[in-house]
C-alpha atoms as a PDB file:
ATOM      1  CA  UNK A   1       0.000   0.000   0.000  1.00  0.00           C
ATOM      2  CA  UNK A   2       1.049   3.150  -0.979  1.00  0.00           C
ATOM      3  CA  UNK A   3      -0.090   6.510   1.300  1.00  0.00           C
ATOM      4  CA  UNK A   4       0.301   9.911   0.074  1.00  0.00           C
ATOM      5  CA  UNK A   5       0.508  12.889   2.444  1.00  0.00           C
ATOM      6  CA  UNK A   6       0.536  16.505   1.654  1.00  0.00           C
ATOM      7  CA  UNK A   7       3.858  17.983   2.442  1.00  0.00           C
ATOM      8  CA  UNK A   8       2.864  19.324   5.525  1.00  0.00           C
ATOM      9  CA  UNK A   9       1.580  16.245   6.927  1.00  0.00           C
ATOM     10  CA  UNK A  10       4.433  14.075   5.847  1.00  0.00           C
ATOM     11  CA  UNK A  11       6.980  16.742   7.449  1.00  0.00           C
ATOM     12  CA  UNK A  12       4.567  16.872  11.128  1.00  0.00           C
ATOM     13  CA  UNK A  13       5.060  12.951  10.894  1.00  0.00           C
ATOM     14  CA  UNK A  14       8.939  12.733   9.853  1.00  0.00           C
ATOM     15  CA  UNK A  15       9.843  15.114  12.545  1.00  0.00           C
ATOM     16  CA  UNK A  16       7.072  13.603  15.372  1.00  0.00           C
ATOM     17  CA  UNK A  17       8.810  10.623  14.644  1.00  0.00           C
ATOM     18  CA  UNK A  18      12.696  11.887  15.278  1.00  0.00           C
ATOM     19  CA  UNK A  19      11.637  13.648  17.990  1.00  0.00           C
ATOM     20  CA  UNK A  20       9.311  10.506  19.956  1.00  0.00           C
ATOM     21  CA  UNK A  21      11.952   8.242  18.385  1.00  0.00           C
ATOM     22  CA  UNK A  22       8.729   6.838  17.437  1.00  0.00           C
ATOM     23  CA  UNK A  23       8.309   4.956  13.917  1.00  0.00           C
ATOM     24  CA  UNK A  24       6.265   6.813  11.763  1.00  0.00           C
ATOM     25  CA  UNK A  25       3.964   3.429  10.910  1.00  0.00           C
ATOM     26  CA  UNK A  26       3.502   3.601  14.904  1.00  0.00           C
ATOM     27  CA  UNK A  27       2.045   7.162  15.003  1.00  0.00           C
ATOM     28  CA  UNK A  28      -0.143   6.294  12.063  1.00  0.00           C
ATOM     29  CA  UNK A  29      -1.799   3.229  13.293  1.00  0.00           C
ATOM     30  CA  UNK A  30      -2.107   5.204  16.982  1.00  0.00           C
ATOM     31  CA  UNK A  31      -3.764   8.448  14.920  1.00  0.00           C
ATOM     32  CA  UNK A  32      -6.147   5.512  13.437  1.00  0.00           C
ATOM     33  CA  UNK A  33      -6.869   3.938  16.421  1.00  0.00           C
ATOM     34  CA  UNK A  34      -7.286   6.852  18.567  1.00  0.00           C
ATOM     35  CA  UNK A  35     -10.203   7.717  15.246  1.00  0.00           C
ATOM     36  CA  UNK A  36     -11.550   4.644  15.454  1.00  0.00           C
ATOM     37  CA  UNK A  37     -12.314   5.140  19.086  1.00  0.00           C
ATOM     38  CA  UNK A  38     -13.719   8.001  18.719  1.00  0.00           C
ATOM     39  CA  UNK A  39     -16.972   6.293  16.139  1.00  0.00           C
ATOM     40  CA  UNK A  40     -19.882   6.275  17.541  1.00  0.00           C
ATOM     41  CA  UNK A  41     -20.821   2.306  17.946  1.00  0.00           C
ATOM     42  CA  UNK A  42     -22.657   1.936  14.879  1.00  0.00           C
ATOM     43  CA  UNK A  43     -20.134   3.361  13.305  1.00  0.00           C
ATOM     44  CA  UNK A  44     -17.351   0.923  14.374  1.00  0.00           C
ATOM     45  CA  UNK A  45     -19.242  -2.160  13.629  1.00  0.00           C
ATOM     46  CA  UNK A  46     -19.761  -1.221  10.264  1.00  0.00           C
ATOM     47  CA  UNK A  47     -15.832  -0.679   9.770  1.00  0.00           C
ATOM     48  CA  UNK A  48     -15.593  -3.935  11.574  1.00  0.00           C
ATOM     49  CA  UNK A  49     -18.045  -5.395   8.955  1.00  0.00           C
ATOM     50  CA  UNK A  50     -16.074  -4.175   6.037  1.00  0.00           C
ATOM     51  CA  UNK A  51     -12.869  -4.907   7.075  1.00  0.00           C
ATOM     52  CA  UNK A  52     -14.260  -8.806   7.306  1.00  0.00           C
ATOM     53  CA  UNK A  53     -15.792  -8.450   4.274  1.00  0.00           C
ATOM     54  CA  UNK A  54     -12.654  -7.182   2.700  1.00  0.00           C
ATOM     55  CA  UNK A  55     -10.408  -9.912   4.187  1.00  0.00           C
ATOM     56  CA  UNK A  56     -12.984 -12.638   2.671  1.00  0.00           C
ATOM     57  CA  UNK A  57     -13.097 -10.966  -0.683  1.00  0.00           C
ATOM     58  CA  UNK A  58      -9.442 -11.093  -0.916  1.00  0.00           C
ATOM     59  CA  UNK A  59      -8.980 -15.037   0.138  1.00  0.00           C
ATOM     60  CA  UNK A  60     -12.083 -15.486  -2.738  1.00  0.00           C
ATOM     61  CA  UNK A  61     -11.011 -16.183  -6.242  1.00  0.00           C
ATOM     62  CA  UNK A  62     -10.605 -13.306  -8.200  1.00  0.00           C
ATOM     63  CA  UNK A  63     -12.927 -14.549 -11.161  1.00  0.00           C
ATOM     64  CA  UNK A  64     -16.129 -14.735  -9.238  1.00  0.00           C
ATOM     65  CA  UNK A  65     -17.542 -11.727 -10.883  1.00  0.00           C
ATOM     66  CA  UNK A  66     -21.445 -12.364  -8.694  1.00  0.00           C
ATOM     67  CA  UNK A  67     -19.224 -11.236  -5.744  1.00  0.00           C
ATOM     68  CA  UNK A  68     -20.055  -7.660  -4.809  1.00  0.00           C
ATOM     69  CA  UNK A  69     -16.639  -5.521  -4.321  1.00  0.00           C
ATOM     70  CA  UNK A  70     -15.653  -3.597  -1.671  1.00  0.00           C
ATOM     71  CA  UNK A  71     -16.724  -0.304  -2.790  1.00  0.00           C
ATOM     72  CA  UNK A  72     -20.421  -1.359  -3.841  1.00  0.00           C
ATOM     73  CA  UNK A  73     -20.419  -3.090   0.312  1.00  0.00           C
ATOM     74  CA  UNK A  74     -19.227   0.176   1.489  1.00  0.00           C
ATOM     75  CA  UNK A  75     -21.771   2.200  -0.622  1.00  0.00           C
ATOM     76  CA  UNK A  76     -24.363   0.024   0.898  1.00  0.00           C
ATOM     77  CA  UNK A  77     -23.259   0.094   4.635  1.00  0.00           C
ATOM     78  CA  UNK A  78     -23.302   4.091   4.137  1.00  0.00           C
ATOM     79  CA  UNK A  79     -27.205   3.963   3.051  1.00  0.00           C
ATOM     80  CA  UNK A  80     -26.733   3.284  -0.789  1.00  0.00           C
ATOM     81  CA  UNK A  81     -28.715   1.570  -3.135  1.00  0.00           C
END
């Protein structure tokens, strides 16, 4: 996976991280989970839902074209058609 910041972000992470002698990856995934936690319940079990669904979809084979992807699930978990 490949993340792109804007400049400003990337240099707040690069020097959080020399200064914490922190990993950046480590301050990500705590901004993330410090997010997470802050979803209202709902909220978090339909992120836990698509992450599940995500997982399975990517262990399925790759021809089954019936299987919804990830972005038409998400669509529908937000209220879509």
């Amino acid at each position: 996976m490949t993340v792109y910041f804007p400049t400003e972000t990337k240099a707040r992470l690069e020097a959080l991280s020399i200064l914490t002698k922190v990993p950046a990856w480590k301050i990500i995934n705590s901004a993330f989970d410090a997010h997470f936690e802050n979803l209202s319940d709902e909220e978090q079990a339909a992120v836990d839902g698509l992450i599940e669904f995500i997982a399975a979809s990517r262990m399925a084979d790759d021809q089954d074209e019936d299987r919804p992807s990830p972005a038409r699930m998400a669509f529908a978990v937000a209220g879509g058609a």
